[in-house]
N, C-alpha and C. Protein backbone atom coordinates (compact mmCIF):
# COMPACT_ATOMS: atom_id res chain seq x y z
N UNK A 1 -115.74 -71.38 -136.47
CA UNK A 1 -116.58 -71.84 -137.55
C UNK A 1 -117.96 -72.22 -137.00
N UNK A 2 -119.11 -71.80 -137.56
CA UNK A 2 -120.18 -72.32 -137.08
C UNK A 2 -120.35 -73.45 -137.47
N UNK A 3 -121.10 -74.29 -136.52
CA UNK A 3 -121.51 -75.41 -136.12
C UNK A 3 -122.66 -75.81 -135.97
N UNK A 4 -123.44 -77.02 -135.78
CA UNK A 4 -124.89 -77.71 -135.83
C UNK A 4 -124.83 -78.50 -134.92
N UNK A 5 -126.21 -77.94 -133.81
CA UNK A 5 -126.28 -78.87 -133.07
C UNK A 5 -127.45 -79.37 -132.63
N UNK A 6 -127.75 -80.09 -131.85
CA UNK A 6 -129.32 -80.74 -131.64
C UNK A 6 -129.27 -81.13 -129.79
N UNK A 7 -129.06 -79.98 -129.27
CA UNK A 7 -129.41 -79.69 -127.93
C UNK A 7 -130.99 -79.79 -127.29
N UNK A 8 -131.62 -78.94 -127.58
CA UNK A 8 -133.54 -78.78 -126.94
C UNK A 8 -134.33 -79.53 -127.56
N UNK A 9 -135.45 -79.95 -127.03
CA UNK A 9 -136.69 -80.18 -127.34
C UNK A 9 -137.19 -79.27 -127.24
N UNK A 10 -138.61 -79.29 -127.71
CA UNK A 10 -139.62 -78.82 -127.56
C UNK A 10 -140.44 -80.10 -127.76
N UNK A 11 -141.96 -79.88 -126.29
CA UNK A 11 -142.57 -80.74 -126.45
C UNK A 11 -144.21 -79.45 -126.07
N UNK A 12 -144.85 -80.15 -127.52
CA UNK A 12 -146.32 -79.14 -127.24
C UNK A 12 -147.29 -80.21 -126.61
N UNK A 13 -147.99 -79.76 -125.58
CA UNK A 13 -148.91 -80.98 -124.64
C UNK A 13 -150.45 -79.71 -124.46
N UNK A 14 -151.17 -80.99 -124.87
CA UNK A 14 -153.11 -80.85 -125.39
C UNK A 14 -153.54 -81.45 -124.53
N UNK A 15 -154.95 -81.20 -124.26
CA UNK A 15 -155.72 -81.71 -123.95
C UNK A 15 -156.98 -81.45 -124.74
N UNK A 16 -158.12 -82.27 -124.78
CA UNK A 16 -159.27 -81.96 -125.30
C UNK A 16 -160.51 -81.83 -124.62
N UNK A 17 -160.96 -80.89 -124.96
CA UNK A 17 -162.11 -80.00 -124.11
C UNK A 17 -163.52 -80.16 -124.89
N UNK A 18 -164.24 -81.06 -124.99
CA UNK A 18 -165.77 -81.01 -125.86
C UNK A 18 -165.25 -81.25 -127.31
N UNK A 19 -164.27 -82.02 -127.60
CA UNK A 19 -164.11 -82.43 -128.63
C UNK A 19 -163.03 -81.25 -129.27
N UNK A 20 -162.48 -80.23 -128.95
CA UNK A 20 -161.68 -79.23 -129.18
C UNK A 20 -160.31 -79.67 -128.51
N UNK A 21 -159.15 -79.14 -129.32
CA UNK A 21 -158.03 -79.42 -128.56
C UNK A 21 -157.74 -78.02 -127.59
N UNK A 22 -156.66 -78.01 -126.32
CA UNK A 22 -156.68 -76.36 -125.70
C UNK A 22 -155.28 -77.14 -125.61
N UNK A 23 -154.25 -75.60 -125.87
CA UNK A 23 -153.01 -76.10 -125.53
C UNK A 23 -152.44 -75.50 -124.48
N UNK A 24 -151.15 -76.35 -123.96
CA UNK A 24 -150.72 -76.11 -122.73
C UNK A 24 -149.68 -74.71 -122.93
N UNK A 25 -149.37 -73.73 -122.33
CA UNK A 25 -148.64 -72.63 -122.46
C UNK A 25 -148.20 -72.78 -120.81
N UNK A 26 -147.27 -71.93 -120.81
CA UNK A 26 -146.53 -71.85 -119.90
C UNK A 26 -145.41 -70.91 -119.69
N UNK A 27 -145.67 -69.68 -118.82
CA UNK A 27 -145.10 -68.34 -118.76
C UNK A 27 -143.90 -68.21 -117.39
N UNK A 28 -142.81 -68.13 -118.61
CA UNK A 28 -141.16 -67.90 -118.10
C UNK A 28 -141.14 -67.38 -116.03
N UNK A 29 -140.60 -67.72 -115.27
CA UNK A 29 -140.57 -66.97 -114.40
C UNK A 29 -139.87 -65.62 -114.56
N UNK A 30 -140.38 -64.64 -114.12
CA UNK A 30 -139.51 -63.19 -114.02
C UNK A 30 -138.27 -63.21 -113.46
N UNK A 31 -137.78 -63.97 -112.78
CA UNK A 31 -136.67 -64.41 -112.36
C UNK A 31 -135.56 -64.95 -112.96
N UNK A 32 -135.75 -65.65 -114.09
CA UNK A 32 -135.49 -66.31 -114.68
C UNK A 32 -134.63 -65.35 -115.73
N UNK A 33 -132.95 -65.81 -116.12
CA UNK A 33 -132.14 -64.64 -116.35
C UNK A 33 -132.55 -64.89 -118.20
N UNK A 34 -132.64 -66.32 -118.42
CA UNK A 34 -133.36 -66.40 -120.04
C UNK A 34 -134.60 -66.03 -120.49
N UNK A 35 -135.47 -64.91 -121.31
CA UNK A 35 -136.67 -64.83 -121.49
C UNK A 35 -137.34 -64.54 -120.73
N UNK A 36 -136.77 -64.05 -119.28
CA UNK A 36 -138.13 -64.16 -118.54
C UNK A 36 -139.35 -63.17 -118.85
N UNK A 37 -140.69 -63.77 -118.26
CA UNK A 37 -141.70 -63.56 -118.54
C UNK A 37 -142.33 -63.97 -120.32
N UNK A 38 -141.76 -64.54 -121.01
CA UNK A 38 -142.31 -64.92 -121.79
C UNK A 38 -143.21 -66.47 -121.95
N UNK A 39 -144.13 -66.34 -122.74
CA UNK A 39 -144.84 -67.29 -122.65
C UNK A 39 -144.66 -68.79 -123.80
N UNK A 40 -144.16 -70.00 -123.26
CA UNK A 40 -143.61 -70.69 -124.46
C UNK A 40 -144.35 -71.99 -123.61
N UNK A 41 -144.12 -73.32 -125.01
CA UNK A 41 -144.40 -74.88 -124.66
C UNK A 41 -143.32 -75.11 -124.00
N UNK A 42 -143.39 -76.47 -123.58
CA UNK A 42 -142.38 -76.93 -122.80
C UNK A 42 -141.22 -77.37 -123.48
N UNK A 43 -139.78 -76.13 -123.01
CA UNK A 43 -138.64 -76.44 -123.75
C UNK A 43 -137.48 -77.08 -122.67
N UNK A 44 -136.56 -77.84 -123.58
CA UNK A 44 -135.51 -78.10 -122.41
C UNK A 44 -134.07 -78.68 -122.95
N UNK A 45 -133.01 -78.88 -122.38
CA UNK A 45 -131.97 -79.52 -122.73
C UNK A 45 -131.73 -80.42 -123.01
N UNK A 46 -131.39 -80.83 -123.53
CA UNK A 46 -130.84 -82.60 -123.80
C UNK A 46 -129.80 -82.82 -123.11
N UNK A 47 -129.55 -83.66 -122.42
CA UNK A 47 -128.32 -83.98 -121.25
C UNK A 47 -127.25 -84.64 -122.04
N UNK A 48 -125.76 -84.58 -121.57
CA UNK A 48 -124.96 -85.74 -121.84
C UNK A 48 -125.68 -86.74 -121.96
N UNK A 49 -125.43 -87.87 -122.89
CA UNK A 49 -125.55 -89.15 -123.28
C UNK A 49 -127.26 -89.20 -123.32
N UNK A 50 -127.74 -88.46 -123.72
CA UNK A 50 -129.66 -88.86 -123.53
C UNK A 50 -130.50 -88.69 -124.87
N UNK A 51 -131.05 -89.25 -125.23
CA UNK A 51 -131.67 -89.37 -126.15
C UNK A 51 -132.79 -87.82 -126.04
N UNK A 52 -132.83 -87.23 -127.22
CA UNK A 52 -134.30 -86.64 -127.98
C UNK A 52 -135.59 -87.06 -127.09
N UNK A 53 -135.86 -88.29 -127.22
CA UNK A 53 -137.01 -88.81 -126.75
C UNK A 53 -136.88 -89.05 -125.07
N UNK A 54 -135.76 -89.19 -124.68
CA UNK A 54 -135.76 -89.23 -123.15
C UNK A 54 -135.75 -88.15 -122.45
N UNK A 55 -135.62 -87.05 -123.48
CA UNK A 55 -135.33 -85.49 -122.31
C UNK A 55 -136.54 -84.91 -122.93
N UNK A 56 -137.14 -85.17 -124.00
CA UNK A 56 -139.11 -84.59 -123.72
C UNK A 56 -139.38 -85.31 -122.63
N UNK A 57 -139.53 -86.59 -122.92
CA UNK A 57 -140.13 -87.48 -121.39
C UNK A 57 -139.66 -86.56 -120.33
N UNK A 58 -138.54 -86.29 -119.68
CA UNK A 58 -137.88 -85.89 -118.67
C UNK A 58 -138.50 -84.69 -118.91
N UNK A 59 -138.57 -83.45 -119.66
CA UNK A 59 -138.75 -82.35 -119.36
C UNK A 59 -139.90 -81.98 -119.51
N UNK A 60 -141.17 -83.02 -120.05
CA UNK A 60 -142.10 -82.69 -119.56
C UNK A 60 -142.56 -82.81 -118.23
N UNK A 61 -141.87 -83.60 -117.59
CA UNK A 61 -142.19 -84.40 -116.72
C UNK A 61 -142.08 -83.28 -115.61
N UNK A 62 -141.00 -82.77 -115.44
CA UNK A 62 -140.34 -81.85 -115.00
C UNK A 62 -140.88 -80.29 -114.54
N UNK A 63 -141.46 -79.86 -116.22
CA UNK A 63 -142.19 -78.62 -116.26
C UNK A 63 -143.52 -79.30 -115.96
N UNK A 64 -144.18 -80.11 -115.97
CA UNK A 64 -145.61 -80.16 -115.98
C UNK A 64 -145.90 -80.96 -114.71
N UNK A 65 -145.49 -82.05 -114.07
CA UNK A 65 -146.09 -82.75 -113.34
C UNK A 65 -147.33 -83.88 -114.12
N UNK A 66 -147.55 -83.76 -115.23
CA UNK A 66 -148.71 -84.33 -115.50
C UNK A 66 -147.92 -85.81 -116.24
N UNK A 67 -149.45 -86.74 -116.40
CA UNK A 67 -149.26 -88.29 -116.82
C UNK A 67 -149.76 -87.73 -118.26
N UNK A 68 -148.44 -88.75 -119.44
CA UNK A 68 -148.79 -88.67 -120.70
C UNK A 68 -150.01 -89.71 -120.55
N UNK A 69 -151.01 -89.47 -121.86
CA UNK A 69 -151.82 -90.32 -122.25
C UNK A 69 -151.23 -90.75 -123.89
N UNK A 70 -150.93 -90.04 -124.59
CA UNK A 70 -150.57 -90.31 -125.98
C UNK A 70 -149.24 -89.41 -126.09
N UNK A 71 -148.10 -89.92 -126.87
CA UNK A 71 -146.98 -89.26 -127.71
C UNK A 71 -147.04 -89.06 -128.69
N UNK A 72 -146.08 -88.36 -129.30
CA UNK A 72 -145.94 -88.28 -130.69
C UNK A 72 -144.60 -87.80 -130.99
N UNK A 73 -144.46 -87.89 -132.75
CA UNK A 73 -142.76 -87.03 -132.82
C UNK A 73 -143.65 -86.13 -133.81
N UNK A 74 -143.55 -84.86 -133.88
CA UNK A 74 -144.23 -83.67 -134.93
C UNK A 74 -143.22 -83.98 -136.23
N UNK A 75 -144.14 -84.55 -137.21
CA UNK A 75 -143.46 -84.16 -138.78
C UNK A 75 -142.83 -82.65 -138.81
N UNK A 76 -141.80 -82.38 -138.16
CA UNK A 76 -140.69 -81.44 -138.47
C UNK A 76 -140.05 -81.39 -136.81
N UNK A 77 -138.96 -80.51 -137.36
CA UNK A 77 -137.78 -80.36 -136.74
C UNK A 77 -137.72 -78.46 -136.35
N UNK A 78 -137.68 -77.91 -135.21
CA UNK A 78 -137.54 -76.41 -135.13
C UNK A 78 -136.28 -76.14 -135.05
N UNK A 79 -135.76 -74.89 -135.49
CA UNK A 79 -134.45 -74.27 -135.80
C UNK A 79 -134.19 -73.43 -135.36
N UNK A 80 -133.29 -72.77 -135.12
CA UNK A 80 -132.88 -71.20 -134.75
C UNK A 80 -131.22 -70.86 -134.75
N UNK A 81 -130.73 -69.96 -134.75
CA UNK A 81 -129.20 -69.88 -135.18
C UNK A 81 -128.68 -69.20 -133.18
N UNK A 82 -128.21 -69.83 -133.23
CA UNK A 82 -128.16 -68.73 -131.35
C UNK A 82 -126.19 -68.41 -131.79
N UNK A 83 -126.51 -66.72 -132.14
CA UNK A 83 -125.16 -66.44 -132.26
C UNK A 83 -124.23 -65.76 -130.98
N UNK A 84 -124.80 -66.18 -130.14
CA UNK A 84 -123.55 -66.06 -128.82
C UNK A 84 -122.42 -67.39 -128.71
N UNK A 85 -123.26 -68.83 -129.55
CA UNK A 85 -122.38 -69.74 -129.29
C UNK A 85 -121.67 -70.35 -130.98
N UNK A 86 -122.37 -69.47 -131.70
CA UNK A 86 -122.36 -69.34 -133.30
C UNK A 86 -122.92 -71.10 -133.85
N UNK A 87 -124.29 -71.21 -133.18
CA UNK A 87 -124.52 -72.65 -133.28
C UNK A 87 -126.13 -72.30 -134.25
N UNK A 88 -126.04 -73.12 -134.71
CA UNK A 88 -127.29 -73.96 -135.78
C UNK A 88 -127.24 -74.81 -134.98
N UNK A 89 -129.09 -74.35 -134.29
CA UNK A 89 -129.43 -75.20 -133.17
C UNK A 89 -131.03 -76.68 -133.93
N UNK A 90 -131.70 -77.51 -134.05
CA UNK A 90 -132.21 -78.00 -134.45
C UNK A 90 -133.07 -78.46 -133.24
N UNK A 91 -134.21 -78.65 -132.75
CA UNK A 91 -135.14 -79.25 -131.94
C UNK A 91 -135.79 -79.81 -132.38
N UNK A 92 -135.94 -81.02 -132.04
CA UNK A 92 -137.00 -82.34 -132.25
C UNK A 92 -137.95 -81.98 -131.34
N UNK A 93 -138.70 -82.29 -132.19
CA UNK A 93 -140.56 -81.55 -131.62
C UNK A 93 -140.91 -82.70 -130.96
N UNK A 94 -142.05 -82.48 -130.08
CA UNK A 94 -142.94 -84.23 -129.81
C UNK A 94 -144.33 -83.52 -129.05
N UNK A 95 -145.17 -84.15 -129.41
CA UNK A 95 -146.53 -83.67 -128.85
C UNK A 95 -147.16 -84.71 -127.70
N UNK A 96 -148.02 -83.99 -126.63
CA UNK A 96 -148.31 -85.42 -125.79
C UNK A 96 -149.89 -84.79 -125.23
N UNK A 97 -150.69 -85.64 -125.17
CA UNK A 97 -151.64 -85.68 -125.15
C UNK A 97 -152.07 -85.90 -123.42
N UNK A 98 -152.78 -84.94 -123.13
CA UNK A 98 -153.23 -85.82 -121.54
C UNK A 98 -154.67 -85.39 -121.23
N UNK A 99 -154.86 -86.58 -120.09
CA UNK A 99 -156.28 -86.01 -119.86
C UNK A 99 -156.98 -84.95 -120.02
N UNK A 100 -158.10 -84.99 -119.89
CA UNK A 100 -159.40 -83.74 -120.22
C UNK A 100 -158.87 -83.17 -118.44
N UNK A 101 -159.11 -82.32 -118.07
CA UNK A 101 -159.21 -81.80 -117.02
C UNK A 101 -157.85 -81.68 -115.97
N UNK A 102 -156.63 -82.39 -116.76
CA UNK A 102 -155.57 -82.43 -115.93
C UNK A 102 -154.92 -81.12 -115.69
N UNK A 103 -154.69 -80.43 -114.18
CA UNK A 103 -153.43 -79.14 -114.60
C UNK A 103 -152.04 -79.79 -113.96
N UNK A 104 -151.39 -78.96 -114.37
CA UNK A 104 -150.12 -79.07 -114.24
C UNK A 104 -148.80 -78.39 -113.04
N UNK A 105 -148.43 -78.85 -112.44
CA UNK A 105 -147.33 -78.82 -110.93
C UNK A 105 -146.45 -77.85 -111.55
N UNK A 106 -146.36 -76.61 -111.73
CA UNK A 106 -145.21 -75.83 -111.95
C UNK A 106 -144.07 -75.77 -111.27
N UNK A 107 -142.70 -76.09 -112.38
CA UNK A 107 -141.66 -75.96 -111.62
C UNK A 107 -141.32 -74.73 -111.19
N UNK A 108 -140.50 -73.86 -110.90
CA UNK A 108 -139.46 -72.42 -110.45
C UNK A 108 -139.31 -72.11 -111.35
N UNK A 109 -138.92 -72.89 -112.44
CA UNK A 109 -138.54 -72.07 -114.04
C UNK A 109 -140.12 -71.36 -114.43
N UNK A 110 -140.96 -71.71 -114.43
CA UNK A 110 -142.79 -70.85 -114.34
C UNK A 110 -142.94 -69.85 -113.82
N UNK A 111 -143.49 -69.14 -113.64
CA UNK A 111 -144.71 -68.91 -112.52
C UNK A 111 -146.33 -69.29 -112.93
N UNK A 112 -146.58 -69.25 -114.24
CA UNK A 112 -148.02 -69.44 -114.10
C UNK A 112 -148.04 -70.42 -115.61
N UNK A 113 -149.37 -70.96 -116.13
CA UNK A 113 -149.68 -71.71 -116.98
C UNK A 113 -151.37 -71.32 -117.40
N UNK A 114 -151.59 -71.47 -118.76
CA UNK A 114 -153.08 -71.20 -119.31
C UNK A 114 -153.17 -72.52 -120.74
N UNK A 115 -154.40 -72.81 -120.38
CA UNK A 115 -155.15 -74.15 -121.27
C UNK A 115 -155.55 -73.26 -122.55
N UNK A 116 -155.02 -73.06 -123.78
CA UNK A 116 -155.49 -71.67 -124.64
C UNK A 116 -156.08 -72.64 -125.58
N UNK A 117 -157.07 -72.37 -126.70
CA UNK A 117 -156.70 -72.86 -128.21
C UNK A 117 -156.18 -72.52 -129.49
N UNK A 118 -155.95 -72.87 -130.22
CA UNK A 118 -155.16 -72.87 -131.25
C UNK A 118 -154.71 -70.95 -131.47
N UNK A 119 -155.67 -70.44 -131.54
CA UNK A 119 -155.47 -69.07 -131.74
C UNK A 119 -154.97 -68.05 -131.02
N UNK A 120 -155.13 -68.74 -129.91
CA UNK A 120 -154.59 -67.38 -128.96
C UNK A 120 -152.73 -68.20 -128.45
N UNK A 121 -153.01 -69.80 -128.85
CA UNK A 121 -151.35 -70.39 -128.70
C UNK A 121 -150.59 -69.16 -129.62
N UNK A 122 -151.04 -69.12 -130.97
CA UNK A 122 -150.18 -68.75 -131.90
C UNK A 122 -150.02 -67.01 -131.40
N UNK A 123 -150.81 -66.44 -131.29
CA UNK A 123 -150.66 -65.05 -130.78
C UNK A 123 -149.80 -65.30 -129.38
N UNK A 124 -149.47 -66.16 -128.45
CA UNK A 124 -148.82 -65.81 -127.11
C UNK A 124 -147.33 -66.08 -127.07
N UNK A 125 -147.45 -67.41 -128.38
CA UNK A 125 -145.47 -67.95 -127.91
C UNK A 125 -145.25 -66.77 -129.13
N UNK A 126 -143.87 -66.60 -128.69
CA UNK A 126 -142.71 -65.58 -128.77
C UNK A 126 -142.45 -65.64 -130.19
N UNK A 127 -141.67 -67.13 -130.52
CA UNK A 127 -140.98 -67.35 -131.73
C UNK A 127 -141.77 -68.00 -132.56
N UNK A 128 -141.53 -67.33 -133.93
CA UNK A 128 -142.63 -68.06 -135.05
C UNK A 128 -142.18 -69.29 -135.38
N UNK A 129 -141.51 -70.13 -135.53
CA UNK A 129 -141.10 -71.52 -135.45
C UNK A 129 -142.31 -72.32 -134.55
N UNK A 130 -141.98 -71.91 -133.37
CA UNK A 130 -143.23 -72.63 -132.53
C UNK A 130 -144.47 -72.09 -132.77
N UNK A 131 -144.81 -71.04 -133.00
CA UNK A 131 -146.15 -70.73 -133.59
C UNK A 131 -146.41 -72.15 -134.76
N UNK A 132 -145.29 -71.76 -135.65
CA UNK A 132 -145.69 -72.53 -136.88
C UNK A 132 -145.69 -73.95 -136.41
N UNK A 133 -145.37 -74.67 -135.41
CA UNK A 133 -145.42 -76.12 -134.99
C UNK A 133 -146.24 -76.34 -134.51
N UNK A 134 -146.86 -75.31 -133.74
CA UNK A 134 -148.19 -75.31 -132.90
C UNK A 134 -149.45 -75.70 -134.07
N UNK A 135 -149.33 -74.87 -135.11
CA UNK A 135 -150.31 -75.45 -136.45
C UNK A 135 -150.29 -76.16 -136.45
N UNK A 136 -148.94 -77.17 -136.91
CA UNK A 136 -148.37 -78.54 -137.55
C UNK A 136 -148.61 -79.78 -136.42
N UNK A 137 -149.31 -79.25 -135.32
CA UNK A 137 -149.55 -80.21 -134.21
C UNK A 137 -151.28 -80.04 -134.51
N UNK A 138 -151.58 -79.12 -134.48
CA UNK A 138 -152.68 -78.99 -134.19
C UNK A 138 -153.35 -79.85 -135.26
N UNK A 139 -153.20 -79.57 -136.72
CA UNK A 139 -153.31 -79.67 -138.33
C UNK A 139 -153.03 -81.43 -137.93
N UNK A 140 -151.74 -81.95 -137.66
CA UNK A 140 -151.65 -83.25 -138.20
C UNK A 140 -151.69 -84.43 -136.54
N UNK A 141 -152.00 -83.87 -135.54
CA UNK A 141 -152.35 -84.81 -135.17
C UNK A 141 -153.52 -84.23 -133.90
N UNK A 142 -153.89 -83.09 -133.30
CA UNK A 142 -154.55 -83.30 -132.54
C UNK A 142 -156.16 -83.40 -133.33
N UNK A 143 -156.49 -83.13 -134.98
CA UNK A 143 -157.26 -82.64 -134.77
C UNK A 143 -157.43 -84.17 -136.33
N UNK A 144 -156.14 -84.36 -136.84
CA UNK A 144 -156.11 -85.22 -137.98
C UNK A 144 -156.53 -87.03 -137.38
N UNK A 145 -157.10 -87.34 -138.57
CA UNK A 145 -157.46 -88.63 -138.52
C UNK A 145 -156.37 -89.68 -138.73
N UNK A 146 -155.31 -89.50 -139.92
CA UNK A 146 -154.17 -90.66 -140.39
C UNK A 146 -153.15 -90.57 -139.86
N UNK A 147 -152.47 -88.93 -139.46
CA UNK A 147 -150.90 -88.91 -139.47
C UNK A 147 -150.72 -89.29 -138.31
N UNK A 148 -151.76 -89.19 -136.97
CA UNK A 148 -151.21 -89.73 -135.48
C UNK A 148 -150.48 -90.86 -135.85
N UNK A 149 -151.22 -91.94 -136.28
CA UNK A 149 -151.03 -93.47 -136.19
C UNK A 149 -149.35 -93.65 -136.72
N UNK A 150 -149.02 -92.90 -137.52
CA UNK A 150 -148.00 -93.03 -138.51
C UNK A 150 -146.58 -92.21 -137.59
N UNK A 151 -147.11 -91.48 -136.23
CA UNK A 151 -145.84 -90.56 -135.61
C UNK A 151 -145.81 -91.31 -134.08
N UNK A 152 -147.32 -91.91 -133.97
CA UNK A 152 -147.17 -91.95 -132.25
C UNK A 152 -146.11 -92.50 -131.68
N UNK A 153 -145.73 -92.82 -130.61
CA UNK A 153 -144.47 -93.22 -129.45
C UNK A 153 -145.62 -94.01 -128.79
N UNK A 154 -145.45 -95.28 -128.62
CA UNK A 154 -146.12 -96.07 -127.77
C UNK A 154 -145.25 -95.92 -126.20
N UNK A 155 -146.21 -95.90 -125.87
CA UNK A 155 -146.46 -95.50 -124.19
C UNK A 155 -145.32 -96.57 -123.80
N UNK A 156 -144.91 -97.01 -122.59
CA UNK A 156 -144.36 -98.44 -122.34
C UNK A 156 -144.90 -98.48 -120.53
């Protein structure tokens, strides 16, 4: 019987360039037996016993090397059906903000990374879900005045 589950994040991470947001992308290693060579945000597992919010922390941390400056949780949730395990999969989005000029420590799961904006994000990731979140980041908080205040994750 299929089933619902809430395994991955996805976390989309900005920076701002002259008052413009550029987003972080990040291209699959060829090695890599899932997707490789494709170009996506930073995705990852959720571990036994770990919170949504502790395995973005962790897996940005992970894929990027970089210091958050701002969080967020994205007003929506991404989906996809993965029928090898016949699961309704659900990902909690979260956006994170970091310095102007910071790059990022690629793990083995990479090989390379590009600072894009909005237009060429949506033309490079794979799946239209994240295309369409990439808007919904861009639209309600990198670029919006009210909805940050109302999603952010205070730092600790």
């Amino acid at each position: 019987m299929t089933s619902i589950g809430v395994r991955i994040v996805e976390v989309y991470v900005f920076r701002r360039a002259r008052g413009r947001a550029q987003y972080l992308l990040l291209q699959r290693s060829e090695a890599e037996p899932l997707y490789p060579g494709i170009w996506q945000i930073v995705t990852g597992t959720i571990e036994n016993g770990e919170s949504a919010l502790a395995a973005a922390r962790r897996e940005f941390g992970e894929e990027t090397g970089l210091r958050m400056k701002r969080m967020w949780t994205v007003p929506s949730v991404g989906s996809f059906f993965d029928v090898s395990s016949d699961l309704v999969q659900f990902c909690p989005q979260f956006a994170v903000e970091v310095e102007h000029g910071a790059e990022p420590v690629l793990s083995a799961e990479h090989q390379s990374c590009r600072w894009v904006a909005l237009a060429q994000a949506r033309r490079l990731l794979t799946w239209p879900g994240q295309r369409q979140a990439a808007q919904l980041v861009h639209d309600c908080i990198a670029k919006e005045k009210r909805t940050p205040g109302l999603t952010e994750i205070h730092l600790v």
